[in-house]
N, C-alpha and C. Protein backbone atom coordinates (compact mmCIF):
# COMPACT_ATOMS: atom_id res chain seq x y z
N UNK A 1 115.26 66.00 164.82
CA UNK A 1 114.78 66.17 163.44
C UNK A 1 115.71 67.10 162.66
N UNK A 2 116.09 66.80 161.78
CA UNK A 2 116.86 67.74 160.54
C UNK A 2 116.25 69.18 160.36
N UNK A 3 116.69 69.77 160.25
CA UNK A 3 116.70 71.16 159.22
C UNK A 3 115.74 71.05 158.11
N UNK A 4 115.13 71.61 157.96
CA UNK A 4 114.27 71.37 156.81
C UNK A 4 113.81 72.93 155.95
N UNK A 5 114.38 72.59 154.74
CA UNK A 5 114.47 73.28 153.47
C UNK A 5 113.72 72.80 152.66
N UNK A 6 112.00 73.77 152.32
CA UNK A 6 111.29 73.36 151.11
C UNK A 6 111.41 74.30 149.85
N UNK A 7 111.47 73.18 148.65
CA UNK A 7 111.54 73.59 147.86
C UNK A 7 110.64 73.84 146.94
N UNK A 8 110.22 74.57 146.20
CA UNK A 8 109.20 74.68 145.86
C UNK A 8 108.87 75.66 144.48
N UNK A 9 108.27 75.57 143.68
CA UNK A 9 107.93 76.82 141.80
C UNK A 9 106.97 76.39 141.33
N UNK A 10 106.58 77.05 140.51
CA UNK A 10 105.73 76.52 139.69
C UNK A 10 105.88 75.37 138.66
N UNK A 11 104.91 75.14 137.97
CA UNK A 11 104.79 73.96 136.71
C UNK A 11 106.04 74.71 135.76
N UNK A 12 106.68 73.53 135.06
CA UNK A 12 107.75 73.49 134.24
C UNK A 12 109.14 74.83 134.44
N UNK A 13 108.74 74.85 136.39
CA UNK A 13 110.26 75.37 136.62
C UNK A 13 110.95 75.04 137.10
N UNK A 14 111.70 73.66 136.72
CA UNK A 14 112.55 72.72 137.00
C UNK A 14 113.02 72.60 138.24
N UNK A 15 111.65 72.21 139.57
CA UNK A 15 111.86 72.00 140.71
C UNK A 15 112.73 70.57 140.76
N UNK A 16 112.56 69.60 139.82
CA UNK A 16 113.07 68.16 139.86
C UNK A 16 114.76 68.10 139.59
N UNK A 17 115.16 69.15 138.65
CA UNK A 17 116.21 69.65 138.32
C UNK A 17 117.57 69.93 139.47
N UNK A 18 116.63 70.98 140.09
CA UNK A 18 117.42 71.57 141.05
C UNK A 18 117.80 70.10 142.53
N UNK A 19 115.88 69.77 142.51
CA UNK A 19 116.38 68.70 143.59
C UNK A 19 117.35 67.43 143.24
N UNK A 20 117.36 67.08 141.88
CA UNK A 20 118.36 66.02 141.88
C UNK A 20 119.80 66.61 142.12
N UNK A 21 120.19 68.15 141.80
CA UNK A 21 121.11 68.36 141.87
C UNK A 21 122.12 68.81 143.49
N UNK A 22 120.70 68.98 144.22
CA UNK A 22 120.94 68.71 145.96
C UNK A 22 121.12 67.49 146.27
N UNK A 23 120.53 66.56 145.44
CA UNK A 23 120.90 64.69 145.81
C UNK A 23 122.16 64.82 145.35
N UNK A 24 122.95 65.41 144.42
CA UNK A 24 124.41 65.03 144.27
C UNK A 24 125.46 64.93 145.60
N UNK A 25 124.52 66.09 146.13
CA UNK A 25 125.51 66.48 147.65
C UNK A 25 125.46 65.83 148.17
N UNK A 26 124.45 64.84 148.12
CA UNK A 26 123.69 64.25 149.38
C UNK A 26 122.74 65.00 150.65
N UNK A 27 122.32 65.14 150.25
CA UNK A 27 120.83 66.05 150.57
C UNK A 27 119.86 64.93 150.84
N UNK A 28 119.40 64.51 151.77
CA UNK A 28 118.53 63.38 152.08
C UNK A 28 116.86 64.08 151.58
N UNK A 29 116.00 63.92 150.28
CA UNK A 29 115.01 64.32 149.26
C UNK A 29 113.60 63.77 150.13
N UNK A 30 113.06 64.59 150.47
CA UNK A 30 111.80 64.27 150.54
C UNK A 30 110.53 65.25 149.75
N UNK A 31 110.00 64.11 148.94
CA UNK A 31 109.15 64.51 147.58
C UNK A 31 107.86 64.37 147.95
N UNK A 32 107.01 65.74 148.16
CA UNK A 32 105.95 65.43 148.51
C UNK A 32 104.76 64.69 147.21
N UNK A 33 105.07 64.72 146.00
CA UNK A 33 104.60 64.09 145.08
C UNK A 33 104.75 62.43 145.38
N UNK A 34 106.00 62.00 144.77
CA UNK A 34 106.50 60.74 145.39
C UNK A 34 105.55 59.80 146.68
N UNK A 35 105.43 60.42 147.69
CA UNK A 35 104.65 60.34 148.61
C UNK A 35 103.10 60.39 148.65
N UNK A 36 102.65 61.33 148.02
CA UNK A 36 101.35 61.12 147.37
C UNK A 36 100.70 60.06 146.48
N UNK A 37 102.21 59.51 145.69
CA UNK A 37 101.97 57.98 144.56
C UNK A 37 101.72 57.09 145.38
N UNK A 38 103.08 56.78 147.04
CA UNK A 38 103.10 56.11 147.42
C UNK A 38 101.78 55.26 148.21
N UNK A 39 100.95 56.24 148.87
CA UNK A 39 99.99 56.22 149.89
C UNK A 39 98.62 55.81 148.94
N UNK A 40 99.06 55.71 147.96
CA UNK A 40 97.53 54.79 147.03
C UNK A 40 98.53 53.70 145.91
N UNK A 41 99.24 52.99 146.76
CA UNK A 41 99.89 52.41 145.92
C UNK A 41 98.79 50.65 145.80
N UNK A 42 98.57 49.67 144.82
CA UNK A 42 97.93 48.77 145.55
C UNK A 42 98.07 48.22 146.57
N UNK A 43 96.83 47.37 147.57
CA UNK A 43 97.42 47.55 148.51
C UNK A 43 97.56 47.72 149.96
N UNK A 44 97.91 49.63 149.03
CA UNK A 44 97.48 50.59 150.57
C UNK A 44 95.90 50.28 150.80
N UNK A 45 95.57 50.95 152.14
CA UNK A 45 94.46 51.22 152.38
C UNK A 45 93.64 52.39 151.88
N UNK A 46 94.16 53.39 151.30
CA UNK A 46 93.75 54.47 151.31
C UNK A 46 93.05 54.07 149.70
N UNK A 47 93.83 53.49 149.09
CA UNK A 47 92.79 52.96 147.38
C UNK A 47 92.00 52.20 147.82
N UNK A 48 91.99 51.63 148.50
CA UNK A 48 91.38 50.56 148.69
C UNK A 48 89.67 52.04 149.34
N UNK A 49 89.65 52.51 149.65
CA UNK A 49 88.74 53.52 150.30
C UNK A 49 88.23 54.35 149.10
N UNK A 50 88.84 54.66 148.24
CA UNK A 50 88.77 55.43 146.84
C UNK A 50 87.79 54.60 145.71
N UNK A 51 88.56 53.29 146.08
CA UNK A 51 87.81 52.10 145.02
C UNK A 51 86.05 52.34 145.70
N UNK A 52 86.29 51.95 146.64
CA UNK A 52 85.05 51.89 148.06
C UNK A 52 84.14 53.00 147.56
N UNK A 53 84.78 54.37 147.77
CA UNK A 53 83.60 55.41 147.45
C UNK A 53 83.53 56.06 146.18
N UNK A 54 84.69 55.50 145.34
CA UNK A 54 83.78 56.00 143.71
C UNK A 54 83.48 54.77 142.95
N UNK A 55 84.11 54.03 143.05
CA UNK A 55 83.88 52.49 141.95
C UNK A 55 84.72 51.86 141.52
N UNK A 56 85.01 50.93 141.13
CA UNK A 56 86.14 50.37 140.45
C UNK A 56 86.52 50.94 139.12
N UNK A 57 85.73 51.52 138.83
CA UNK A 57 86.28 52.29 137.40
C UNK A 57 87.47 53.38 137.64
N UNK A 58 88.02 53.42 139.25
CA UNK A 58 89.24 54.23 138.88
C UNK A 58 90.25 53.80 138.95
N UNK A 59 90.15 52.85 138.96
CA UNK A 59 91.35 51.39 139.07
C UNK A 59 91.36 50.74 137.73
N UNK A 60 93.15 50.61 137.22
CA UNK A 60 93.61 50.21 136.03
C UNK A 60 93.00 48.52 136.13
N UNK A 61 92.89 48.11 134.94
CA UNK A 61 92.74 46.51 135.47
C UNK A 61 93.78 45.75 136.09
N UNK A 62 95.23 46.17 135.93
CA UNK A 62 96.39 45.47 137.41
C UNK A 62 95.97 46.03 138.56
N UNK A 63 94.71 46.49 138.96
CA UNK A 63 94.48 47.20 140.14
C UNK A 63 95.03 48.46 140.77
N UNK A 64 96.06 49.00 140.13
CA UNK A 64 96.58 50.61 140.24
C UNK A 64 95.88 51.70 140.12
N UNK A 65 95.88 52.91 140.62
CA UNK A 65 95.11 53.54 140.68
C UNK A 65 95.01 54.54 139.04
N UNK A 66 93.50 54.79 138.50
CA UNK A 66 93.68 55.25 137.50
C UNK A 66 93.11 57.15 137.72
N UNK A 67 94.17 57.76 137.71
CA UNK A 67 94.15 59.06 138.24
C UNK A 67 93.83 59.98 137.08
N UNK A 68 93.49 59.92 135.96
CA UNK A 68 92.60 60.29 135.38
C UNK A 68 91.54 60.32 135.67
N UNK A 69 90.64 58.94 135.58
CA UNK A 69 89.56 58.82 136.12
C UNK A 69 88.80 59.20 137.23
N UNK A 70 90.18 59.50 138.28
CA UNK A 70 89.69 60.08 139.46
C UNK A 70 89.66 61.30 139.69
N UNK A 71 90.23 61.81 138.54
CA UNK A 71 90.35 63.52 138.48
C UNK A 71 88.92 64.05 138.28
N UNK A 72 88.82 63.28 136.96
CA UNK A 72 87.16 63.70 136.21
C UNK A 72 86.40 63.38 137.32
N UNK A 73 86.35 62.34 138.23
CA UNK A 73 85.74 62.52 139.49
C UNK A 73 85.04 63.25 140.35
N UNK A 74 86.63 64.71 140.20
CA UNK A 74 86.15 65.39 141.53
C UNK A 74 86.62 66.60 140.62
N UNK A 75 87.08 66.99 139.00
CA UNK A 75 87.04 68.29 138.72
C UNK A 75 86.30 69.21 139.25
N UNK A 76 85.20 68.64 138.78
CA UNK A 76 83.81 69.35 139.35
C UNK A 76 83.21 69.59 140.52
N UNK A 77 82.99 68.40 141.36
CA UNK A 77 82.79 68.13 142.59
C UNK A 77 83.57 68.76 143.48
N UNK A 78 83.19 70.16 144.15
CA UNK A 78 84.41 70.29 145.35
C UNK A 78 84.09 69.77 146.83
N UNK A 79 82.88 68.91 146.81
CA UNK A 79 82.74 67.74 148.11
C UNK A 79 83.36 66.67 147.64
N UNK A 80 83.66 66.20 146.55
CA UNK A 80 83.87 64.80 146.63
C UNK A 80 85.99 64.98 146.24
N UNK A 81 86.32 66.43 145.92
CA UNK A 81 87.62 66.58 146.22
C UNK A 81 87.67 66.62 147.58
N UNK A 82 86.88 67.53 148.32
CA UNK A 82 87.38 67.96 149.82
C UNK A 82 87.29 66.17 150.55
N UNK A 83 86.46 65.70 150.19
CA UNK A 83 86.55 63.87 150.79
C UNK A 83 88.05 63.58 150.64
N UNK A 84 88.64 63.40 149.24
CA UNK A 84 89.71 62.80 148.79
C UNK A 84 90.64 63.56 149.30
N UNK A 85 90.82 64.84 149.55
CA UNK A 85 92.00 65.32 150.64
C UNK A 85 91.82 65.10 151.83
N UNK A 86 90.91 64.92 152.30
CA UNK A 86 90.72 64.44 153.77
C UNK A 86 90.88 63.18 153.89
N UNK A 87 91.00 62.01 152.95
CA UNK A 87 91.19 60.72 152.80
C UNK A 87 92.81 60.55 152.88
N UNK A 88 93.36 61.45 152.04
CA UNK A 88 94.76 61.42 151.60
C UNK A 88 95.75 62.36 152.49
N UNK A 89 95.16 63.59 152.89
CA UNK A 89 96.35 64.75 152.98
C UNK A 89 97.11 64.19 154.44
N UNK A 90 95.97 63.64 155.52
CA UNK A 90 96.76 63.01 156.96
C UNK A 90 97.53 61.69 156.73
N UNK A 91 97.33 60.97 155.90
CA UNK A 91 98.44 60.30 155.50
C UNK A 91 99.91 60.56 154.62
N UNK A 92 99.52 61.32 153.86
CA UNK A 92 101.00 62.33 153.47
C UNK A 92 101.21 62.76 154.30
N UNK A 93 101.04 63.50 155.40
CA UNK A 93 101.43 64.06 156.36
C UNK A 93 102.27 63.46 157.65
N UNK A 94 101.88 62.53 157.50
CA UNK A 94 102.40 61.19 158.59
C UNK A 94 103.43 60.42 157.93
N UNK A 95 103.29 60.61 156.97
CA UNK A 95 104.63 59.56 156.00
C UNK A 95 105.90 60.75 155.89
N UNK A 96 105.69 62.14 155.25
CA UNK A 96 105.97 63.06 155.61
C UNK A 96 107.00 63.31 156.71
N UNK A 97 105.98 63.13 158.30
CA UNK A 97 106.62 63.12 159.44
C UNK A 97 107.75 62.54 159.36
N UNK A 98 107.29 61.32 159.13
CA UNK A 98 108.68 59.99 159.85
C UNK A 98 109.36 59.75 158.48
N UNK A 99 109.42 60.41 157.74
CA UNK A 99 110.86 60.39 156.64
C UNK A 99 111.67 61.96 157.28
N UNK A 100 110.95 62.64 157.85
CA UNK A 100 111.75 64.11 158.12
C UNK A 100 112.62 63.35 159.91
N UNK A 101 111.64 62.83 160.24
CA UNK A 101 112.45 62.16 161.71
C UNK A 101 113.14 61.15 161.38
N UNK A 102 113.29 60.70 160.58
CA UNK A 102 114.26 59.47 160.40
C UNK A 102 115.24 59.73 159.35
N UNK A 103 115.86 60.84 158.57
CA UNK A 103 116.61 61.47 158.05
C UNK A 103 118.48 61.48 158.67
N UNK A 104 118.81 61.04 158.21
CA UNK A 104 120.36 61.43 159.44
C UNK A 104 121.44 62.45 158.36
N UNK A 105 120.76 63.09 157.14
CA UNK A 105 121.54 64.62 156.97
C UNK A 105 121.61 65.24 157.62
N UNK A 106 122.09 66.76 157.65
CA UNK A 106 121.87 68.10 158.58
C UNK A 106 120.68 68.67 158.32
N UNK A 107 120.61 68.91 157.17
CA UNK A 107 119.22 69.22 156.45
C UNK A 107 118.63 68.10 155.29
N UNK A 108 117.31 68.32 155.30
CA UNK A 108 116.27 67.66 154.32
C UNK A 108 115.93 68.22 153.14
N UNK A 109 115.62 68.62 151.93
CA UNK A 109 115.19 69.10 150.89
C UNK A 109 113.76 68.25 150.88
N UNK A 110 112.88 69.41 150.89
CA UNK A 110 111.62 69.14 151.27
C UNK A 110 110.66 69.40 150.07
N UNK A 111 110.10 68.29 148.54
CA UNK A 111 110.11 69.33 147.67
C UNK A 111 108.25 69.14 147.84
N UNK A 112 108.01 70.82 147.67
CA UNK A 112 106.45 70.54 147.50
C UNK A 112 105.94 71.63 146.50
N UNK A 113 105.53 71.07 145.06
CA UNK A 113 105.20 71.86 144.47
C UNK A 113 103.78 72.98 144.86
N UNK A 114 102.71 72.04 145.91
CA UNK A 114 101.69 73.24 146.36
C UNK A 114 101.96 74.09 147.65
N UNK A 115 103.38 74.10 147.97
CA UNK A 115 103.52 74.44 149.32
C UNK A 115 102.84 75.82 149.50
N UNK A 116 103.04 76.80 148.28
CA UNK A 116 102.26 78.11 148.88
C UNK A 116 100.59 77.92 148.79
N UNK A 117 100.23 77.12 147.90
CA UNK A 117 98.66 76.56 147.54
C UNK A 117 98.11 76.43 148.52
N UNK A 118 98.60 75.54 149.41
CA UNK A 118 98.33 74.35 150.54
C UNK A 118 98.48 75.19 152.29
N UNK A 119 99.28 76.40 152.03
CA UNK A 119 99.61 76.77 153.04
C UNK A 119 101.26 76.33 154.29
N UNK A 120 102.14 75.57 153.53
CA UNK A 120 102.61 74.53 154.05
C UNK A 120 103.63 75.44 154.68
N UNK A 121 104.01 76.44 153.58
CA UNK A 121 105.75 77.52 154.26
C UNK A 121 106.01 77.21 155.94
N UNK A 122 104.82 77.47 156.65
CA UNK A 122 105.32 77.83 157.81
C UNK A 122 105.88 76.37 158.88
N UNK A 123 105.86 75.11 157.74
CA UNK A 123 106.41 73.40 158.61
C UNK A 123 108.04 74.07 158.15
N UNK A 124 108.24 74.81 157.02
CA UNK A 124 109.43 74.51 157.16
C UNK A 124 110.51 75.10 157.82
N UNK A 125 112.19 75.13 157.81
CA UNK A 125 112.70 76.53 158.67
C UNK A 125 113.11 77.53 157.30
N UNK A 126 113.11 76.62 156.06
CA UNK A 126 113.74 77.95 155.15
C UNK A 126 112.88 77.43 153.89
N UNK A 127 112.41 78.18 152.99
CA UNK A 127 111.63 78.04 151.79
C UNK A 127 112.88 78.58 150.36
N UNK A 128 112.93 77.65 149.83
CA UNK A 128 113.87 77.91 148.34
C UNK A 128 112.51 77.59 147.05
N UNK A 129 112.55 78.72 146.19
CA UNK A 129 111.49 78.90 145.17
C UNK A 129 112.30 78.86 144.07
N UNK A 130 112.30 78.07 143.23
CA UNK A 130 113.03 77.71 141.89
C UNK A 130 112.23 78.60 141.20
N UNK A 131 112.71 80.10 140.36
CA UNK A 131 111.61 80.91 139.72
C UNK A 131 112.06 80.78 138.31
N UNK A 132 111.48 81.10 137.45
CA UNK A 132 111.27 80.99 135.80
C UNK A 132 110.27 82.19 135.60
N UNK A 133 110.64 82.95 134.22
CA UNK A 133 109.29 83.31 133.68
C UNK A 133 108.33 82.80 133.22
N UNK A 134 107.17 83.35 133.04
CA UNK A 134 106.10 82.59 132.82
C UNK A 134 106.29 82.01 131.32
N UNK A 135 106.75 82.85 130.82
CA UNK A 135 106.81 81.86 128.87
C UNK A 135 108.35 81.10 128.98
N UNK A 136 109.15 80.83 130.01
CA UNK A 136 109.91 80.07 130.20
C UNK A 136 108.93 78.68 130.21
N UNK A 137 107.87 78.98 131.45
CA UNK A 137 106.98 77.80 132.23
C UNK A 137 106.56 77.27 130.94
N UNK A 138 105.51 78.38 130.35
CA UNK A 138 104.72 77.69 129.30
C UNK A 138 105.03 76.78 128.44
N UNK A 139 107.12 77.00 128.13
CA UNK A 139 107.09 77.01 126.84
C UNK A 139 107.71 75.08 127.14
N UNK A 140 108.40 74.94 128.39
CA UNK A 140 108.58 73.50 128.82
C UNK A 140 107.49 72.85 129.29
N UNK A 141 106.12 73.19 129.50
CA UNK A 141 105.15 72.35 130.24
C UNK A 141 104.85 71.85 128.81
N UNK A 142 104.64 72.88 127.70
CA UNK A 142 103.88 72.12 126.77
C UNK A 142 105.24 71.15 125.84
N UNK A 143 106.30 71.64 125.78
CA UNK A 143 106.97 70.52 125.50
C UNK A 143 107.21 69.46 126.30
N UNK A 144 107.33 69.84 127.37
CA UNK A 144 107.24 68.10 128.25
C UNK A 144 106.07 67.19 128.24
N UNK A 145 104.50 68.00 128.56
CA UNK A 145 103.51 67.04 128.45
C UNK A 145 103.13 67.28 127.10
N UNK A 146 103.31 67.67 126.19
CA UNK A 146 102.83 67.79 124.93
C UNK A 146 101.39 68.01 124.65
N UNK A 147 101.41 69.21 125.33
CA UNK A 147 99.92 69.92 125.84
C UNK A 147 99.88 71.51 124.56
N UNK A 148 98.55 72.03 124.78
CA UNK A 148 98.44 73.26 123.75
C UNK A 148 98.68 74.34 124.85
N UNK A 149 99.21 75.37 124.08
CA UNK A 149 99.34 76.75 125.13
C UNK A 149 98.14 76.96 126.07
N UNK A 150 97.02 76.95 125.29
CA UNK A 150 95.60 77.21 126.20
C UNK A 150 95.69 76.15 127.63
N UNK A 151 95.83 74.89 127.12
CA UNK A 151 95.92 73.82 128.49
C UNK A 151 97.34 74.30 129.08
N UNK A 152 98.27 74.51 128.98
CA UNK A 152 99.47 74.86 129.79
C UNK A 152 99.21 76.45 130.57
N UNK A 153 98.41 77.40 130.15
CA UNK A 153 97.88 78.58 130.69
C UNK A 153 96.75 78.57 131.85
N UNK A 154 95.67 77.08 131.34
CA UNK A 154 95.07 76.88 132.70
C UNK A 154 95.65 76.20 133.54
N UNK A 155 96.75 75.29 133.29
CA UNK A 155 96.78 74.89 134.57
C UNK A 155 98.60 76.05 135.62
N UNK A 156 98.81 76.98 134.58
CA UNK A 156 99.43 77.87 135.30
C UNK A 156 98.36 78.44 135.85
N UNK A 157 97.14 78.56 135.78
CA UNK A 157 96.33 79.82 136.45
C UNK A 157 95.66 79.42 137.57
N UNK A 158 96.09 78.15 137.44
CA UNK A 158 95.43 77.35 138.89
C UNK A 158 96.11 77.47 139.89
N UNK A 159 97.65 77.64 139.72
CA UNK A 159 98.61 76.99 140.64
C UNK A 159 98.32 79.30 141.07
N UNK A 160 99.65 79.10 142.54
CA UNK A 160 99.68 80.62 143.31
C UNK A 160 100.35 81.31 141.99
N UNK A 161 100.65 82.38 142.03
CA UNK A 161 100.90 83.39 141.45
C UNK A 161 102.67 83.38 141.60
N UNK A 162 103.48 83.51 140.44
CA UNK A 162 104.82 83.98 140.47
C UNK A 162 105.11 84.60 141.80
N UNK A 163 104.52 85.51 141.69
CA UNK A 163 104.89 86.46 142.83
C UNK A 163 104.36 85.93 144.47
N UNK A 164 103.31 85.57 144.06
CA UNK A 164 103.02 84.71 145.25
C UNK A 164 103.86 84.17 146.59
N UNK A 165 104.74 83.04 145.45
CA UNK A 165 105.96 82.36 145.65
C UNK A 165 106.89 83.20 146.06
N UNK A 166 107.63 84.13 145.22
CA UNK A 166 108.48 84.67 145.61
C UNK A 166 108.37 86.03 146.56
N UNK A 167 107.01 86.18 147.28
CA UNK A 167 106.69 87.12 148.53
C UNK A 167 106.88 85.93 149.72
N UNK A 168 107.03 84.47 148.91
CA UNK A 168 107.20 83.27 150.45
C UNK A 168 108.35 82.89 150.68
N UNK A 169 109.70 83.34 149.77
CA UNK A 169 110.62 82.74 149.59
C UNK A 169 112.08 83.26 150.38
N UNK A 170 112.41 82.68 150.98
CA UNK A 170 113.84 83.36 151.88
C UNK A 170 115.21 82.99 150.99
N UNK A 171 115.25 81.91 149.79
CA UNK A 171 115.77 81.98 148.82
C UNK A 171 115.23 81.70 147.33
N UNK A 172 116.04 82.29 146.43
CA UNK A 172 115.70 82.06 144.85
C UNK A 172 116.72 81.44 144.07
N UNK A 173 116.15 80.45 143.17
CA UNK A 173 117.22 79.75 142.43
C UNK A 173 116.74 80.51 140.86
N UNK A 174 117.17 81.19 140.35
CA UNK A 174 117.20 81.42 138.91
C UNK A 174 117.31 80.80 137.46
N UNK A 175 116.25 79.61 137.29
CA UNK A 175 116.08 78.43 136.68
C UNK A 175 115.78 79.12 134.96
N UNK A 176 115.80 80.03 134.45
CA UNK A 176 115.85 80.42 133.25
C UNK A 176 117.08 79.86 132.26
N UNK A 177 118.10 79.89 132.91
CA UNK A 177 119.15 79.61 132.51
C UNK A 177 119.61 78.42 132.11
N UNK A 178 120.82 77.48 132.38
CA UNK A 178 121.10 76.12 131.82
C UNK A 178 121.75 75.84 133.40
N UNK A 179 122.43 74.60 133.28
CA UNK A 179 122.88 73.45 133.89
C UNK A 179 124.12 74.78 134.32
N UNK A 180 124.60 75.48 134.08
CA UNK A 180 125.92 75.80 133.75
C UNK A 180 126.11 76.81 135.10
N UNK A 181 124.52 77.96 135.36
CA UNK A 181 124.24 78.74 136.05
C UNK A 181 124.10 78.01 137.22
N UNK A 182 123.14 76.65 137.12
CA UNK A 182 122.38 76.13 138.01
C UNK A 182 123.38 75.55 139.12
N UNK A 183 124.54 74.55 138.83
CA UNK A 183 124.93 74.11 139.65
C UNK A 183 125.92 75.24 140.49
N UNK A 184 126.41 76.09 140.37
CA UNK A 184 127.42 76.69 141.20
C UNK A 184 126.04 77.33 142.33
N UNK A 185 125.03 78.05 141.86
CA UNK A 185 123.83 78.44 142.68
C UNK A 185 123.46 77.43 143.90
N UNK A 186 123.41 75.90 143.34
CA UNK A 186 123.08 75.17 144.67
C UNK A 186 124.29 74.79 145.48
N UNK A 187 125.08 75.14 144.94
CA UNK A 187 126.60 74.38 145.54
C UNK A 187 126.75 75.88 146.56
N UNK A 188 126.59 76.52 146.58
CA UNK A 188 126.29 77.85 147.71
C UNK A 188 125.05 77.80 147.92
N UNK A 189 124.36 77.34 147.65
CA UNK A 189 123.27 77.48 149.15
C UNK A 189 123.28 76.27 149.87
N UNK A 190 123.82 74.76 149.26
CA UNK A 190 124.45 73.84 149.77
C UNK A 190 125.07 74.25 151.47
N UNK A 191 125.78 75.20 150.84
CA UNK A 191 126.61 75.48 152.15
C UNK A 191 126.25 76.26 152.94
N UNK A 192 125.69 77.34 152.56
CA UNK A 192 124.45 77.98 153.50
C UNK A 192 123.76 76.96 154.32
N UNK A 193 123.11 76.05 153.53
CA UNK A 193 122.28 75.54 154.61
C UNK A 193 123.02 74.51 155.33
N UNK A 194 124.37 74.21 155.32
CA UNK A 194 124.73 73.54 155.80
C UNK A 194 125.12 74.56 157.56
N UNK A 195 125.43 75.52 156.93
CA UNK A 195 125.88 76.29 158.19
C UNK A 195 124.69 76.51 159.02
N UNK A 196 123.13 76.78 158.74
CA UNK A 196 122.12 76.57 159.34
C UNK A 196 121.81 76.14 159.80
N UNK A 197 121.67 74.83 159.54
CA UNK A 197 121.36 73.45 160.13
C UNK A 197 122.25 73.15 161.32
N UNK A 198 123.63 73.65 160.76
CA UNK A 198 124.69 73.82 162.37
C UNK A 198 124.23 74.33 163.54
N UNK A 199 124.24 75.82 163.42
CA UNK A 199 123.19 76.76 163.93
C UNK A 199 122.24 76.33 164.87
N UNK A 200 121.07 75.88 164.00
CA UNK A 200 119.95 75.36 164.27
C UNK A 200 119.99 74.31 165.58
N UNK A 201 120.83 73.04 165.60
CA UNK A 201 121.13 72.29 165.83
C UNK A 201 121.95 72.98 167.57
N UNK A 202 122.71 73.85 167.26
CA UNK A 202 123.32 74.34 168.43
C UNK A 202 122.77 75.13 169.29
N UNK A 203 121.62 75.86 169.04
CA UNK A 203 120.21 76.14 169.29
C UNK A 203 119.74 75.49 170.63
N UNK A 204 119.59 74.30 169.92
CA UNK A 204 118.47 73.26 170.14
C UNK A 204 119.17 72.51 171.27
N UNK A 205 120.49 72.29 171.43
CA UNK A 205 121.58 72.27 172.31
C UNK A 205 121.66 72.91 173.86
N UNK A 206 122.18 74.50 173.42
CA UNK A 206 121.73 75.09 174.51
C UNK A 206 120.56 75.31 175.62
N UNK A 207 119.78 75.16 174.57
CA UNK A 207 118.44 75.12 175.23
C UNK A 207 117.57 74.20 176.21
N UNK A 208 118.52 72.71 176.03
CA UNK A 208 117.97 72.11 176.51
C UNK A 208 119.17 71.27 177.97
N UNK A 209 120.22 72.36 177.80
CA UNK A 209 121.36 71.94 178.64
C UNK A 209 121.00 72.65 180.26
């Protein structure tokens, strides 16, 4: 299995940014979002279980899943969320698996925006936290989703704490800045983790000689 580097910040601190810019290297991307679309795609089984225990009303009429509808679902409800992660989270987890075992980089870029939420830090071997200030966050969430400060403040207050993150983090990418800062930052830790993964790998070598 590869090396595995998660990446991970808060809302509108250009975690997508940084990871496309590890795909330049070739960084083999595993998106724990992505993966979450995938596993209720039509279809799967797992919508097909969702349709089953709330109704067809959360399904678009092409039969896709309508994740609005399923939000208002379980805002409220924290049994009928704790169902839907228990429906969903062992199948991310398993898809998860066998994209990290079937990888042939040195290392993986592992991106999970709830990794400190969720508890996840300790699957990986190194945690990278893309940090921003908070009126950095605010000020791109509501220009990207075209949301009001008040809605861009709750759903920062949901997610871990700035600091949170960066009491989990063995590196920091400094995402305040532009394109200009950003790429020389991953192009050295690029190589950091390339030397890790060496490491790691030679480790794993000895040990079993």
């Amino acid at each position: 299995m590869s090396y595995i580097v998660a990446l991970t910040g808060g809302i509108g601190s250009g975690k997508s940014t940084v990871a496309d810019s590890f795909a330049r290297h070739g960084v083999s991307i595993v998106d724990a979002d992505v993966i979450a679309r995938q596993v209720v795609e039509p279809g799967q089984p797992a919508l097909q279980a969702l349709i089953d225990h709330f109704g067809k009303e959360i399904a678009h009429d092409d039969g896709s899943l309508n994740r609005g509808a399923l939000r208002q679902k379980i805002f409220s409800n924290p049994e009928e969320k704790q169902w839907v992660n228990q429906l969903l989270h062992p199948l991310i987890h398993a898809r998860t698996k066998q994209l990290f075992a079937t990888a042939t980089t040195p290392y993986v870029l592992w991106v999970v925006p709830l990794l400190v939420e969720n508890g996840l830090h300790s699957v990986a071997d190194r945690v990278l936290v893309v940090d921003v200030s908070e009126q950095t966050q605010l000020a791109r969430t509501m220009q990207r989703d075209g949301i009001s400060l008040q809605q861009a403040q709750s759903i920062l207050s949901a997610q871990a704490s700035r600091q949170q993150r960066l009491d989990c983090a063995d590196d920091i990418i400094d995402n305040n800045g532009g394109a200009e800062t950003l790429e020389p930052r991953v192009a050295s830790l690029h190589s950091r983790y390339l030397e890790l993964a060496a490491s790691a790998t030679r480790q794993d070598i000895d040990k079993n000689e």
